[in-house]
N, C-alpha and C. Protein backbone atom coordinates (compact mmCIF):
# COMPACT_ATOMS: atom_id res chain seq x y z
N UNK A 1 -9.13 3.80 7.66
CA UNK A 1 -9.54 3.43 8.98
C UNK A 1 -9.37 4.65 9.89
N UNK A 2 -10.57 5.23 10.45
CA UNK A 2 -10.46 6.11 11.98
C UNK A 2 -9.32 5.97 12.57
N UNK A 3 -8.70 7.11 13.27
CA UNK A 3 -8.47 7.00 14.58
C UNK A 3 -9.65 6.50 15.45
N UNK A 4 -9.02 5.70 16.40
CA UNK A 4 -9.80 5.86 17.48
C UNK A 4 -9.36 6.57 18.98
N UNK A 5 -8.04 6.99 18.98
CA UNK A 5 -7.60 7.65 20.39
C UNK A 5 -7.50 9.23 19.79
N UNK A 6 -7.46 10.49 20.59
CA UNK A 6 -6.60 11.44 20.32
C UNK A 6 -5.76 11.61 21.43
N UNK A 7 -4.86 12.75 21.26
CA UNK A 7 -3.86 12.98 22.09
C UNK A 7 -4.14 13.96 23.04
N UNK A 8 -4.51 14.15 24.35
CA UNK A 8 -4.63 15.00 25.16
C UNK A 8 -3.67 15.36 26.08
N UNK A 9 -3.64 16.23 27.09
CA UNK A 9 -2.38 17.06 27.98
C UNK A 9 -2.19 15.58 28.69
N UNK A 10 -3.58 15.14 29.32
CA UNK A 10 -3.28 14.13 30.03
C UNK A 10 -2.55 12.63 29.21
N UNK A 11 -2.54 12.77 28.45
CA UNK A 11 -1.91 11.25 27.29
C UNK A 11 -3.79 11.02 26.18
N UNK A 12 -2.62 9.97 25.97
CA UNK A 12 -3.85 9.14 24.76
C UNK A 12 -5.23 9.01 25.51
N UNK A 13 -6.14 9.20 24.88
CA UNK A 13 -7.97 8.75 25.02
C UNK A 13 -7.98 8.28 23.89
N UNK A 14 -9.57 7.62 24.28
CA UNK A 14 -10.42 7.25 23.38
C UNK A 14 -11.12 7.75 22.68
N UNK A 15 -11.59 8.36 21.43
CA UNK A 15 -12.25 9.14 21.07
C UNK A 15 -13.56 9.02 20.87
N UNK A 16 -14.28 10.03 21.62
CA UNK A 16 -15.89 9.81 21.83
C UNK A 16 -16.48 10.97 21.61
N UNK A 17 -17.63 11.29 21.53
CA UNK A 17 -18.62 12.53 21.30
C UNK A 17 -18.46 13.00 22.54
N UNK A 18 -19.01 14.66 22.33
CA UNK A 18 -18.75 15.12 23.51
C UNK A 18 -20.12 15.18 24.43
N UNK A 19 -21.04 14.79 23.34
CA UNK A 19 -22.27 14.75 24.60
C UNK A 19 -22.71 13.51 23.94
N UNK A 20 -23.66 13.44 25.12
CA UNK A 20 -24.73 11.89 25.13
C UNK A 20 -26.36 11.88 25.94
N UNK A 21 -26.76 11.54 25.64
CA UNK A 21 -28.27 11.53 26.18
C UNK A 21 -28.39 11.43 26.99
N UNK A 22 -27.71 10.07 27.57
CA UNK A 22 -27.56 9.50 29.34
C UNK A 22 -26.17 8.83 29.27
N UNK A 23 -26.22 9.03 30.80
CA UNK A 23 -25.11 7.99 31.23
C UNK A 23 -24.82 6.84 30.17
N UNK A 24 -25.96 6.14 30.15
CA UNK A 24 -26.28 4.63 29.71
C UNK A 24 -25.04 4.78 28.01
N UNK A 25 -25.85 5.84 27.43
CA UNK A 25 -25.36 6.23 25.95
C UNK A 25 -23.90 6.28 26.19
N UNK A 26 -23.65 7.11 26.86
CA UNK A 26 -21.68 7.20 27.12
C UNK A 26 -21.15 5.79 26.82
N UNK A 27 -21.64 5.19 28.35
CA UNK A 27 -21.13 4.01 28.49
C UNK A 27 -21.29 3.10 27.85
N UNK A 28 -22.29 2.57 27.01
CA UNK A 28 -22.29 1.74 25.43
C UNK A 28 -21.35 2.17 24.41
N UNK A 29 -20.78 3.01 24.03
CA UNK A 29 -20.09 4.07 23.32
C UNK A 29 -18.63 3.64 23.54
N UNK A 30 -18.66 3.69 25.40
CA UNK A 30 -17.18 3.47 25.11
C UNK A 30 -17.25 2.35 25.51
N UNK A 31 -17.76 1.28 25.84
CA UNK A 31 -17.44 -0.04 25.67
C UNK A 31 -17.66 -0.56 24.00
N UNK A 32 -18.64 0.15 23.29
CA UNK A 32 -18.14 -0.07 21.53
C UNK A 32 -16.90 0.20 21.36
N UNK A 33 -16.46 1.24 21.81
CA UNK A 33 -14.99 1.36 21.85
C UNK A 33 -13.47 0.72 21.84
N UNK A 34 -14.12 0.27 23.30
CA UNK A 34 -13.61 -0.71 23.67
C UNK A 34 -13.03 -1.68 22.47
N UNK A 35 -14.32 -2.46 22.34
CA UNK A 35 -13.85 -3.62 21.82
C UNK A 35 -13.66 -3.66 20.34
N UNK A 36 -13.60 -2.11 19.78
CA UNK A 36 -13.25 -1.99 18.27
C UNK A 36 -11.89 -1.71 18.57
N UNK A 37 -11.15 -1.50 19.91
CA UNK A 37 -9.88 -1.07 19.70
C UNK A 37 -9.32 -2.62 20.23
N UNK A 38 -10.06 -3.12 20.98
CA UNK A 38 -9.09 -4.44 21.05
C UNK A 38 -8.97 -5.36 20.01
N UNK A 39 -10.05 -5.42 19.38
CA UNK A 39 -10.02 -6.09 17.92
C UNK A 39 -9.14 -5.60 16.92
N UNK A 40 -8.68 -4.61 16.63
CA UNK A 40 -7.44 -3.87 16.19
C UNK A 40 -6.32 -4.27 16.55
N UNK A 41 -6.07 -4.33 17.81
CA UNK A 41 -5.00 -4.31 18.68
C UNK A 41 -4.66 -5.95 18.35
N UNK A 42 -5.58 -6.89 18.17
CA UNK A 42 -5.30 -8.21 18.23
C UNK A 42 -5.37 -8.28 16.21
N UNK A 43 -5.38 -7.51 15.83
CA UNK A 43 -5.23 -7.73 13.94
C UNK A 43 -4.04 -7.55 13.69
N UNK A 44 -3.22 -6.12 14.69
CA UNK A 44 -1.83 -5.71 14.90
C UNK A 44 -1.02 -6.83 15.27
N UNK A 45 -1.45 -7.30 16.44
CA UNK A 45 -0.89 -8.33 16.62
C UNK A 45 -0.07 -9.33 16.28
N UNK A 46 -2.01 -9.99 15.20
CA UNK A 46 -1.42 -11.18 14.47
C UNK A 46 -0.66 -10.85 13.19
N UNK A 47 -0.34 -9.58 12.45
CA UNK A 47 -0.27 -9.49 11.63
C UNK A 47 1.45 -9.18 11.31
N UNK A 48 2.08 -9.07 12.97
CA UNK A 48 3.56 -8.49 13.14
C UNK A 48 3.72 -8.67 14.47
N UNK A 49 4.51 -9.06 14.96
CA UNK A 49 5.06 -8.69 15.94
C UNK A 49 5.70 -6.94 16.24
N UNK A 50 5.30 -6.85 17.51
CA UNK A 50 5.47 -5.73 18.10
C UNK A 50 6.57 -5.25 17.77
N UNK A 51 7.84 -5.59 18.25
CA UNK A 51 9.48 -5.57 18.00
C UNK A 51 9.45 -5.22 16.62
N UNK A 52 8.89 -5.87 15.52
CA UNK A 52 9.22 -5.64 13.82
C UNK A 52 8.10 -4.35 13.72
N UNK A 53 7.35 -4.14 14.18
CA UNK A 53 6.70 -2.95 13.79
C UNK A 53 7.29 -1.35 14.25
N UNK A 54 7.97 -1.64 15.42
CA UNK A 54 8.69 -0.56 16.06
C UNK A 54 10.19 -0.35 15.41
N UNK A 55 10.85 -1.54 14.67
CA UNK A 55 12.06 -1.37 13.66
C UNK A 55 11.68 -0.92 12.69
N UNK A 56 10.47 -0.89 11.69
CA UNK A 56 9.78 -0.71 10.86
C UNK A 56 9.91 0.75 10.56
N UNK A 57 8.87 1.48 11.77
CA UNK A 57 8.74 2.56 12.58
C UNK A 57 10.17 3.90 12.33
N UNK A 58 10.89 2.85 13.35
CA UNK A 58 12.05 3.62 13.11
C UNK A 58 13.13 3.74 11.91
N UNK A 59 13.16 2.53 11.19
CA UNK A 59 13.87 2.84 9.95
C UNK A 59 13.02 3.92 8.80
N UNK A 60 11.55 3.95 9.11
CA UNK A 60 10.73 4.92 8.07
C UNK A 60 11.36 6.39 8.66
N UNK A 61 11.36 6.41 10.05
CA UNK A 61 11.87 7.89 10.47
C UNK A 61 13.33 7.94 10.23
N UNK A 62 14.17 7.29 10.18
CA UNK A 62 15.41 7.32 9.81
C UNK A 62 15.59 7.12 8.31
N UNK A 63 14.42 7.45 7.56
CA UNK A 63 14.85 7.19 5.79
C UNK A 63 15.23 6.22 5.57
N UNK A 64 15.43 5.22 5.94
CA UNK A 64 16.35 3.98 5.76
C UNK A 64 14.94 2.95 4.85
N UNK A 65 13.68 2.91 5.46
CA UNK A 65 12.64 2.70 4.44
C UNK A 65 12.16 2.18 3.29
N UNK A 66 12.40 1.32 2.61
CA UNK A 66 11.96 1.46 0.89
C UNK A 66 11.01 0.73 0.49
N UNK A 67 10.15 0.81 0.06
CA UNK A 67 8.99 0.32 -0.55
C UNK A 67 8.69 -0.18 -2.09
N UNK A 68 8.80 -1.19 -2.21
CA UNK A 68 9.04 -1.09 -4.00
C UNK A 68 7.98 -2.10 -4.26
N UNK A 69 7.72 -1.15 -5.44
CA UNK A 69 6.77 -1.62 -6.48
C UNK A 69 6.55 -2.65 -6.89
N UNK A 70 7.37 -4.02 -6.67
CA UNK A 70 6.97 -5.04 -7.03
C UNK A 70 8.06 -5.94 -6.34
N UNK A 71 8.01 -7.45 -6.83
CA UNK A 71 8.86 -7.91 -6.48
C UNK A 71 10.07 -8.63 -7.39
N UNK A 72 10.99 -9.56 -7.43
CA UNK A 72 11.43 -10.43 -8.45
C UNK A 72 10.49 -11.62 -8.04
N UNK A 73 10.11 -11.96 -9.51
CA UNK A 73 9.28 -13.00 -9.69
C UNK A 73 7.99 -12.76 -10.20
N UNK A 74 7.58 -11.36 -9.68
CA UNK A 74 6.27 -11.11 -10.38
C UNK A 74 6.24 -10.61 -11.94
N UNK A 75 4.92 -11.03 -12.48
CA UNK A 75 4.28 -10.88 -13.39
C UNK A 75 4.18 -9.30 -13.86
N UNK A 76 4.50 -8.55 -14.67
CA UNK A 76 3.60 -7.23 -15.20
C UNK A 76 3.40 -7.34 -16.63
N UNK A 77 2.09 -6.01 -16.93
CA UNK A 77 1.93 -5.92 -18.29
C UNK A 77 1.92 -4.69 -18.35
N UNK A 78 2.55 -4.10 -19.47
CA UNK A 78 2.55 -3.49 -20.02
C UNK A 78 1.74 -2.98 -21.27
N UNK A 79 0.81 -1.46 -20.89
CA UNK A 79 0.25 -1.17 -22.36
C UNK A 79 1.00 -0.28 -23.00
N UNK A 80 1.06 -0.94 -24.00
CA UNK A 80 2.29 -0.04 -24.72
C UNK A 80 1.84 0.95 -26.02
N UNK A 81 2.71 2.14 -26.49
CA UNK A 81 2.51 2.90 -27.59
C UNK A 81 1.88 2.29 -28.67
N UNK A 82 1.75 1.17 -28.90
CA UNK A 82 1.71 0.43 -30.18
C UNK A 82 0.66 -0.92 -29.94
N UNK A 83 -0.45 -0.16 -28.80
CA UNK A 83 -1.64 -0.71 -28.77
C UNK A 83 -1.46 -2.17 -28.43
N UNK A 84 -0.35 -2.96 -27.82
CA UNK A 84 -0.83 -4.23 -26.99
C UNK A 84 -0.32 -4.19 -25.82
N UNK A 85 -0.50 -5.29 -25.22
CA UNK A 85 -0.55 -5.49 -24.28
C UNK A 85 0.99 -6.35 -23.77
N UNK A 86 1.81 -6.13 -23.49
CA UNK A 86 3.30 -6.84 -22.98
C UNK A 86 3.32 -7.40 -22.23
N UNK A 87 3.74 -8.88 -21.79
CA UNK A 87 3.63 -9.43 -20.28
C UNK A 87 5.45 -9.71 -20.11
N UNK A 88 5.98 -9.32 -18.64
CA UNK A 88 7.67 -9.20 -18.60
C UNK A 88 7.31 -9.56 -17.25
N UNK A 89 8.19 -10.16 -17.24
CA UNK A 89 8.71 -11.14 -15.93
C UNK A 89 9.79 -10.58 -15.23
N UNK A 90 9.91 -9.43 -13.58
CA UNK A 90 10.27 -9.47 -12.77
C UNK A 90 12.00 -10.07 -12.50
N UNK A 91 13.01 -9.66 -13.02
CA UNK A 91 13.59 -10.57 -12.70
C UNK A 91 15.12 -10.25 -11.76
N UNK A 92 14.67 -8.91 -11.45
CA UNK A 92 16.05 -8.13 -10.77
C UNK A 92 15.37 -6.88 -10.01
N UNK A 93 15.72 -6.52 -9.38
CA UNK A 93 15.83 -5.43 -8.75
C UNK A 93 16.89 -4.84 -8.01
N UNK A 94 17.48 -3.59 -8.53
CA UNK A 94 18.79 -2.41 -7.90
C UNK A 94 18.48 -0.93 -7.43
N UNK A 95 18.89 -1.13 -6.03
CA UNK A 95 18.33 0.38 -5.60
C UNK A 95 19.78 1.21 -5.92
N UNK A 96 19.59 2.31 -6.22
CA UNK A 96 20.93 3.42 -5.84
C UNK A 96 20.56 4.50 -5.34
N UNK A 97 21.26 5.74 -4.90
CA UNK A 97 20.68 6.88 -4.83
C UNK A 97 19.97 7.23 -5.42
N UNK A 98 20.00 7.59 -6.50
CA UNK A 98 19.03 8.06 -7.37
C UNK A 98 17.77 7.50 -7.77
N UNK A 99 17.66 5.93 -7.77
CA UNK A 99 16.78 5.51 -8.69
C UNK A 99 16.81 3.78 -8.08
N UNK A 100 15.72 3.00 -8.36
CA UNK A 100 15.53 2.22 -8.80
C UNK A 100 15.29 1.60 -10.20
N UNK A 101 16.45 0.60 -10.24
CA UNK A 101 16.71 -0.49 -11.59
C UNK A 101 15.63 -1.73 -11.64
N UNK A 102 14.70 -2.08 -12.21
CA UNK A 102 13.98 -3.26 -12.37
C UNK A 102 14.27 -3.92 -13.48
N UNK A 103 15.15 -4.90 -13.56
CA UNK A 103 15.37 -5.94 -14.49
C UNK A 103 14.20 -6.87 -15.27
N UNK A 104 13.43 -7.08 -16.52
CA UNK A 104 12.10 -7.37 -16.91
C UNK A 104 12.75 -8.50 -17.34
N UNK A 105 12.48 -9.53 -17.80
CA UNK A 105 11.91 -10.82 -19.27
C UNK A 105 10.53 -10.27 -19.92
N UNK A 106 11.10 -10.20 -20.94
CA UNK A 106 10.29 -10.26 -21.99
C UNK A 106 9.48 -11.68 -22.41
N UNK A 107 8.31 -12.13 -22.06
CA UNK A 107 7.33 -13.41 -21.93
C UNK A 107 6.66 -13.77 -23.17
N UNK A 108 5.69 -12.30 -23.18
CA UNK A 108 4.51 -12.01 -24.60
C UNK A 108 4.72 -10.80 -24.94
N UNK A 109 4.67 -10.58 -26.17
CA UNK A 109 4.40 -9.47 -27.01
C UNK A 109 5.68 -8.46 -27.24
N UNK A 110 5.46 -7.24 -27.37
CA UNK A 110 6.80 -6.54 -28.09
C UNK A 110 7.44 -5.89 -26.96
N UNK A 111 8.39 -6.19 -26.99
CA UNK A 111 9.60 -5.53 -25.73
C UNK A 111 10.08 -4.09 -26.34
N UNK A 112 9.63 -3.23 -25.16
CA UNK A 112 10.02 -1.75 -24.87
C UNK A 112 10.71 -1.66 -23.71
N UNK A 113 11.60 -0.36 -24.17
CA UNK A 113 11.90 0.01 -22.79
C UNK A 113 11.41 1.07 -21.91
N UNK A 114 10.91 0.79 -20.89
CA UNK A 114 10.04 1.34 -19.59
C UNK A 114 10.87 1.43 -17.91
N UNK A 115 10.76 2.50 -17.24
CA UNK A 115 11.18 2.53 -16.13
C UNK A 115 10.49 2.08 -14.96
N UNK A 116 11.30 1.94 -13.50
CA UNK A 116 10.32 1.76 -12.86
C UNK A 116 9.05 2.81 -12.51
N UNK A 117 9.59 3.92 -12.81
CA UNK A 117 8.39 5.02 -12.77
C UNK A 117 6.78 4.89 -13.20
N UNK A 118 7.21 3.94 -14.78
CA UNK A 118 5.95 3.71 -15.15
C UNK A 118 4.88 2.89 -14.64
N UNK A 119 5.54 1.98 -13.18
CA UNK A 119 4.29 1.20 -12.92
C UNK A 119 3.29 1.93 -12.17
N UNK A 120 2.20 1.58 -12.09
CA UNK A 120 0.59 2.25 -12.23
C UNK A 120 0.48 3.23 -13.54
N UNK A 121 1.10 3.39 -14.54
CA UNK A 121 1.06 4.09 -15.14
C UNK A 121 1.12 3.30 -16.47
N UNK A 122 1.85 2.99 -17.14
CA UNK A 122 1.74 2.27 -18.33
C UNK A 122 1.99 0.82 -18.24
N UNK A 123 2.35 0.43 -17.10
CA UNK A 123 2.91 -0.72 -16.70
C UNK A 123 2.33 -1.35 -15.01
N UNK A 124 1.47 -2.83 -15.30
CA UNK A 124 0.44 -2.92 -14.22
C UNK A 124 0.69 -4.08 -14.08
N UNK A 125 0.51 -4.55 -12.55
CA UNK A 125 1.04 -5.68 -12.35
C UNK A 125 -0.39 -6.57 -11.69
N UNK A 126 -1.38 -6.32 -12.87
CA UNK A 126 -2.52 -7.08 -13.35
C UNK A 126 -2.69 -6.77 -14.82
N UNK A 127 -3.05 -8.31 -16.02
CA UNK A 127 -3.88 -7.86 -16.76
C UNK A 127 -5.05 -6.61 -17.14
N UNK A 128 -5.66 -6.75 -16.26
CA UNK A 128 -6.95 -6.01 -16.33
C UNK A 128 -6.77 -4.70 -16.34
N UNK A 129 -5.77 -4.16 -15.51
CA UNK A 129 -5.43 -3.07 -15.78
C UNK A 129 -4.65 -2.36 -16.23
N UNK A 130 -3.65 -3.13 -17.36
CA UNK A 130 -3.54 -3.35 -18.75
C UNK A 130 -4.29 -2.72 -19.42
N UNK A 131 -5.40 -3.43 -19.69
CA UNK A 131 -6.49 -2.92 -20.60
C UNK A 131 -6.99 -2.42 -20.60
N UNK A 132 -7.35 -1.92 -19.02
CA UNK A 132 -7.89 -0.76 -18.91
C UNK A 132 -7.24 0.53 -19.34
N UNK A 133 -6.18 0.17 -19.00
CA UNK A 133 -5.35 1.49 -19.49
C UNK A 133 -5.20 1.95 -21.10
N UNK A 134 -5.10 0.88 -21.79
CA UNK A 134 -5.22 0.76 -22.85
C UNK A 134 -6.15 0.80 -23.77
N UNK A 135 -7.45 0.83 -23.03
CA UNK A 135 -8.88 1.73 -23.47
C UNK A 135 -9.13 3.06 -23.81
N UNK A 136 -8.76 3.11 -22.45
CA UNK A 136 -8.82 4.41 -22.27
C UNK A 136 -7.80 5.22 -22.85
N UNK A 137 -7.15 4.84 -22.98
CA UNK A 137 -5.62 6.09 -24.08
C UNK A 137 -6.45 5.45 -25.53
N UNK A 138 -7.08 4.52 -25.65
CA UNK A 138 -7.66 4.53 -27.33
C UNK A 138 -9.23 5.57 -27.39
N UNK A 139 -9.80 5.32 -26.45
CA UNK A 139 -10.95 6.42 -26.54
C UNK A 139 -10.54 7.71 -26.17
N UNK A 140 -9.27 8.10 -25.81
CA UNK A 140 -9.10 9.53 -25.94
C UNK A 140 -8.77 9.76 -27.13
């Protein structure tokens, strides 16, 4: 998604071309503007409160942050060395300094051991891309 403001001496604008045909053109432009930024502004909205987006905000600038790969409870598969497909069940998660711990169940097929590193990578938390993956390491 665009910006739509930049930052100038004077504060935030709207960002627009610097020329226009007529008046008329400007001013359609930035009333498109307009109402692509209030429609934003009301997606922001509904989607968080203000207060949780600005704690958000500040714990990402304070490192405090973490984002993880999945959750407990979810589903992954695994394509594994030995050409199938693994389905493991979610069932822990431990952060430390160093690393994240993801605790699996073993559901279907042959249990390996895999880190959290490997998810998007050998380990997908869809079928499909499973197999995809698993194509493609057989046609190479």
């Amino acid at each position: 998604m665009d910006r739509l403001t930049i930052k100038t001496p004077q504060g935030p604008a709207l960002k627009m071309d610097d020329t226009y045909p007529s008046k008329e053109a400007a001013r359609e432009d930035l009333m498109r503007l307009f109402y692509v930024a209030v429609a934003r502004l009301s997606a922001y909205e509904d989607a968080m409160p203000l207060e949780r987006a600005q704690e958000l905000a500040q714990a990402e600038k304070d490192g405090r942050l973490v984002v993880l790969p999945c959750k407990v409870g979810d589903v992954v598969y695994e394509a594994n060395k030995r050409g199938f497909i693994s389905t493991y069940k979610v069932i822990s998660i431990h952060l430390s300094a160093c690393s994240v711990l993801i605790g699996w169940e073993l559901i279907d097929g042959i249990y390996s051991n895999f880190e959290a590193s490997a998810l998007g990578k050998t380990v997908f938390l869809t079928y499909e891309e499973a197999e995809a993956a698993l194509k493609k390491r057989e046609a190479d």
